[in-house]
Protein backbone atom coordinates (compact mmCIF):
# COMPACT_ATOMS: atom_id res chain seq x y z
CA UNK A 1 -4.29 -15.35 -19.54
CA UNK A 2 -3.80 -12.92 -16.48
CA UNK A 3 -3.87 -9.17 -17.34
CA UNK A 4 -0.21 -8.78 -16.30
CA UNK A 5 0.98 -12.03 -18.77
CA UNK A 6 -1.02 -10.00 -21.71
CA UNK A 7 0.61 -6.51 -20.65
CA UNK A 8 4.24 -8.34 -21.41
CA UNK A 9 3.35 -10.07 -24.23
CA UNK A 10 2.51 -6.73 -26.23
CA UNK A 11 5.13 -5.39 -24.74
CA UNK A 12 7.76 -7.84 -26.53
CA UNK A 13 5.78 -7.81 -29.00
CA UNK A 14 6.18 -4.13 -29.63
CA UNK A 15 10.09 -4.49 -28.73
CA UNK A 16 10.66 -7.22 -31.66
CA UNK A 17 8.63 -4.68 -33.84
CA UNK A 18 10.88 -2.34 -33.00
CA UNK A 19 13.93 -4.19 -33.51
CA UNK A 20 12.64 -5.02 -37.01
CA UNK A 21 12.17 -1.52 -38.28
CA UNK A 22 15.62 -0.61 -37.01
CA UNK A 23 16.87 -3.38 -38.88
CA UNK A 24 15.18 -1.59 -41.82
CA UNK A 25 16.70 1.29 -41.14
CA UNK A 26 20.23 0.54 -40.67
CA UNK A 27 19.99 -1.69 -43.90
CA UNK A 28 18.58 1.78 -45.82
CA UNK A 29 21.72 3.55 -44.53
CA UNK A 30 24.45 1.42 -45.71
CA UNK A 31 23.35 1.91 -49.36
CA UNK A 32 25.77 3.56 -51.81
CA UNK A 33 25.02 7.49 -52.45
CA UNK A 34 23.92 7.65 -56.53
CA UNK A 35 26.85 8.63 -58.54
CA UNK A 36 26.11 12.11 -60.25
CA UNK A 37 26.36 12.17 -63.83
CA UNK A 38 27.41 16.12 -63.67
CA UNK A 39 28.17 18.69 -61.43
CA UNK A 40 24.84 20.53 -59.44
CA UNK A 41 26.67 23.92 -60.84
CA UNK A 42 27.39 22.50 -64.33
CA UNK A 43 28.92 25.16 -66.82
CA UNK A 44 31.40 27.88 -66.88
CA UNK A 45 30.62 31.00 -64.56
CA UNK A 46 32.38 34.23 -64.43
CA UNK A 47 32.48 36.60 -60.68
CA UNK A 48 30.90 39.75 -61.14
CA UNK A 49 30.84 41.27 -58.02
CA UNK A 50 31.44 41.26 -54.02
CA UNK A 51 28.56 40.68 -52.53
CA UNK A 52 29.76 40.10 -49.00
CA UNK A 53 33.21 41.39 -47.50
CA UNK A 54 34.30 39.55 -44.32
CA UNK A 55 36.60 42.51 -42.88
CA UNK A 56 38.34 39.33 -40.50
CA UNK A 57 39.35 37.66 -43.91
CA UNK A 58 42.58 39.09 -44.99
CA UNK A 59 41.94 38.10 -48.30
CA UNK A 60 41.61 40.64 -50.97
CA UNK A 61 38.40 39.87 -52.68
CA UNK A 62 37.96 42.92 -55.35
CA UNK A 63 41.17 40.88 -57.31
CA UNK A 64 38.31 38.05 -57.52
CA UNK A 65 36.39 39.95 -59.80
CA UNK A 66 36.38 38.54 -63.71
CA UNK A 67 37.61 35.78 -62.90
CA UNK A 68 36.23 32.51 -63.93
CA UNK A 69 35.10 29.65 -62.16
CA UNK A 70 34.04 26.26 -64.22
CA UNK A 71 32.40 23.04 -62.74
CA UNK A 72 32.69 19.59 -63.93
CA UNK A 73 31.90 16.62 -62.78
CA UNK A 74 35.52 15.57 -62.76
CA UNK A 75 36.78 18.62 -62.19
CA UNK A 76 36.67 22.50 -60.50
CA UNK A 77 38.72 25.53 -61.56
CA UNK A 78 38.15 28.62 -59.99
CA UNK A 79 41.07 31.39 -60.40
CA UNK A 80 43.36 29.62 -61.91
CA UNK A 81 43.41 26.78 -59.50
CA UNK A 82 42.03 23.60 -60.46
CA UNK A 83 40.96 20.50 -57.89
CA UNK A 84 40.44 17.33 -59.78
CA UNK A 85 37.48 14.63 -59.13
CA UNK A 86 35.93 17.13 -56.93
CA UNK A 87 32.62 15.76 -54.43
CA UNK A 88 29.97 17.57 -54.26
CA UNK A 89 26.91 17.52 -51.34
CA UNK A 90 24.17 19.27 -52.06
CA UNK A 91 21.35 20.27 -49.39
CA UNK A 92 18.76 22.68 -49.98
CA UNK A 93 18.57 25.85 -46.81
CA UNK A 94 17.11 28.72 -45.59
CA UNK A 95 18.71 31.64 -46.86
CA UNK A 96 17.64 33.86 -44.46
CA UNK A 97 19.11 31.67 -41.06
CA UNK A 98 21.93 30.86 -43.59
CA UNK A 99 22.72 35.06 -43.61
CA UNK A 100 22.37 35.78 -40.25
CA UNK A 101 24.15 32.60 -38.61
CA UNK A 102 27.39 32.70 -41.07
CA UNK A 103 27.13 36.43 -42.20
CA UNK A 104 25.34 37.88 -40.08
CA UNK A 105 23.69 40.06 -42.69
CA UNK A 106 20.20 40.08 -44.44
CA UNK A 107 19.02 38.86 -47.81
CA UNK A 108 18.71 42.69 -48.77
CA UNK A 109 22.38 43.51 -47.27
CA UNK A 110 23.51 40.99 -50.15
CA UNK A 111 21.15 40.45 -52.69
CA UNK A 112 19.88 37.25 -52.47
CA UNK A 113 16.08 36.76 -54.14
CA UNK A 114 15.19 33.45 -53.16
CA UNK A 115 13.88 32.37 -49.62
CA UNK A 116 16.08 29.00 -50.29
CA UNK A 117 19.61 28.46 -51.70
CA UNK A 118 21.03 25.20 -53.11
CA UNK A 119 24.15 24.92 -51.01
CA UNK A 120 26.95 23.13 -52.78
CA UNK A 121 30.16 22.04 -51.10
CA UNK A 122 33.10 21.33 -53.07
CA UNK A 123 35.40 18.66 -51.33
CA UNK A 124 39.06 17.66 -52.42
CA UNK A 125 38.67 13.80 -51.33
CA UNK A 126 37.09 14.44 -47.99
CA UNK A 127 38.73 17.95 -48.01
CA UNK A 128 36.36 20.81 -47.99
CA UNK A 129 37.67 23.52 -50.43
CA UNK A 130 34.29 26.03 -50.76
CA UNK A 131 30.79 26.19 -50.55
CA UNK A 132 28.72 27.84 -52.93
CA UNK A 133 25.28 29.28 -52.44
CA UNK A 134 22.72 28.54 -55.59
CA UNK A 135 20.25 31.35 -56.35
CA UNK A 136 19.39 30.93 -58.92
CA UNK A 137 19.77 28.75 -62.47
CA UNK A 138 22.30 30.96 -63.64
CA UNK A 139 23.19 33.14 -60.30
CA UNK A 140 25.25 31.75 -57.46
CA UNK A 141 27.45 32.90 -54.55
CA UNK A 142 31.39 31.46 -54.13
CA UNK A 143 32.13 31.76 -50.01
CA UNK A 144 35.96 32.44 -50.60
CA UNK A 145 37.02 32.43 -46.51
CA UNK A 146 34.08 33.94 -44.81
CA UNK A 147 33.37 36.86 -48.18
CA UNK A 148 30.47 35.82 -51.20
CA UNK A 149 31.46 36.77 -54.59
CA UNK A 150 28.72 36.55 -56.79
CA UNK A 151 29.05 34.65 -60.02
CA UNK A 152 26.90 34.57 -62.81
CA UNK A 153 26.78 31.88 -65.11
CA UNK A 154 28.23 32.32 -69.18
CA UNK A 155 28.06 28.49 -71.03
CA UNK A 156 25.61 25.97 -69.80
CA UNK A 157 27.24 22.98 -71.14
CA UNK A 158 30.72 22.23 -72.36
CA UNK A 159 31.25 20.75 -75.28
CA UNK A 160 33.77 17.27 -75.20
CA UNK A 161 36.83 19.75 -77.06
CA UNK A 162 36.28 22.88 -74.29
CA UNK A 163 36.26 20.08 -72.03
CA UNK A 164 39.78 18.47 -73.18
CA UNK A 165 41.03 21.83 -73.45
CA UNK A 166 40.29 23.16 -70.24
CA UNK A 167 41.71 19.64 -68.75
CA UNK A 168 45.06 20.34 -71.00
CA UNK A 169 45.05 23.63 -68.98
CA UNK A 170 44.51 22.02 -65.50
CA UNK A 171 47.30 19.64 -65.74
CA UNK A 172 50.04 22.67 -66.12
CA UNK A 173 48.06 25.18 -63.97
CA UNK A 174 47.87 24.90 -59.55
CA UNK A 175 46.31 22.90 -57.58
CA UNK A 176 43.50 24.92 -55.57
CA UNK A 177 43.72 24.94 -51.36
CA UNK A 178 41.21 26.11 -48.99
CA UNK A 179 43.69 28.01 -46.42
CA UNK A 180 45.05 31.49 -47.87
CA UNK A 181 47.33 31.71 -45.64
């Protein structure tokens, strides 16, 4: 065999080896996501404070504070809104190109301890409704358009009556939307 005839023949070789693991690949990707068995900020929180203000927000954050935010797996209610069968994505970032990209702040600016957050986004269908920022177990930040209130958490788990009760509550309370305005 001539030197050029063996040059081509690894050469398709390589090319049908590369088809394969791209075959591998796509095969991978068109597996069904795991469904979660409860929400990544399971439990009943409460806002304690303003951690961030976004002066370009025209929303009055301070009235945020004391009021309660709970997470299920089939459903969200924060302020008195509620979003049924809420998605969740969950990714795990740098807190402090998280700060200075959407904040522009520092973890000391807002009080953040950890060099990573959990960041949890809350979706209506494929709606995005909020993102919250996981400090800790039981410390997390709610971005409510562009501010972070700072919740902290009360009740780990829900029992199956708090559960039925709060869903009682949710189907004569509002329905939650992302734009204030």
């Amino acid at each position: 065999m001539s030197q050029k005839k063996k040059i081509l023949f690894i050469l398709a070789f390589l090319f049908l080896l590369t088809g394969c693991v791209q075959g591998a690949d796509a095969e991978y990707q068109t597996m069904k996501t795991p469904n979660i068995k409860r929400s990544p900020l399971e439990g009943r929180w409460i806002v304690t404070k303003v951690a961030f203000k976004n002066p370009e927000s025209g929303v009055e954050v301070r009235n945020y504070i004391g009021k309660e935010a709970v997470f299920l797996k089939d459903i969200v209610i924060f302020s008195d809104e509620i979003t049924e069968m809420p998605k969740y994505n969950m990714r795990k970032i740098n807190t402090d190109k998280m700060l200075e990209l959407r904040y522009n702040s520092t973890r000391a600016g807002v009080g953040l301890a950890s060099d990573s957050l959990f960041q949890v986004e809350v979706f209506e269908n494929s709606k995005p409704l909020f993102v919250v920022y996981r400090d800790r177990e039981d410390v997390a930040y709610i971005d409510l358009y562009g501010n972070l209130l700072q919740v902290i958490k009360t009740k780990d788990n829900l029992d199956d009556s708090q559960i039925d009760l709060i869903k009682k509550t949710a189907a004569e309370g509002d329905r939650y939307h992302s734009d204030p305005f």
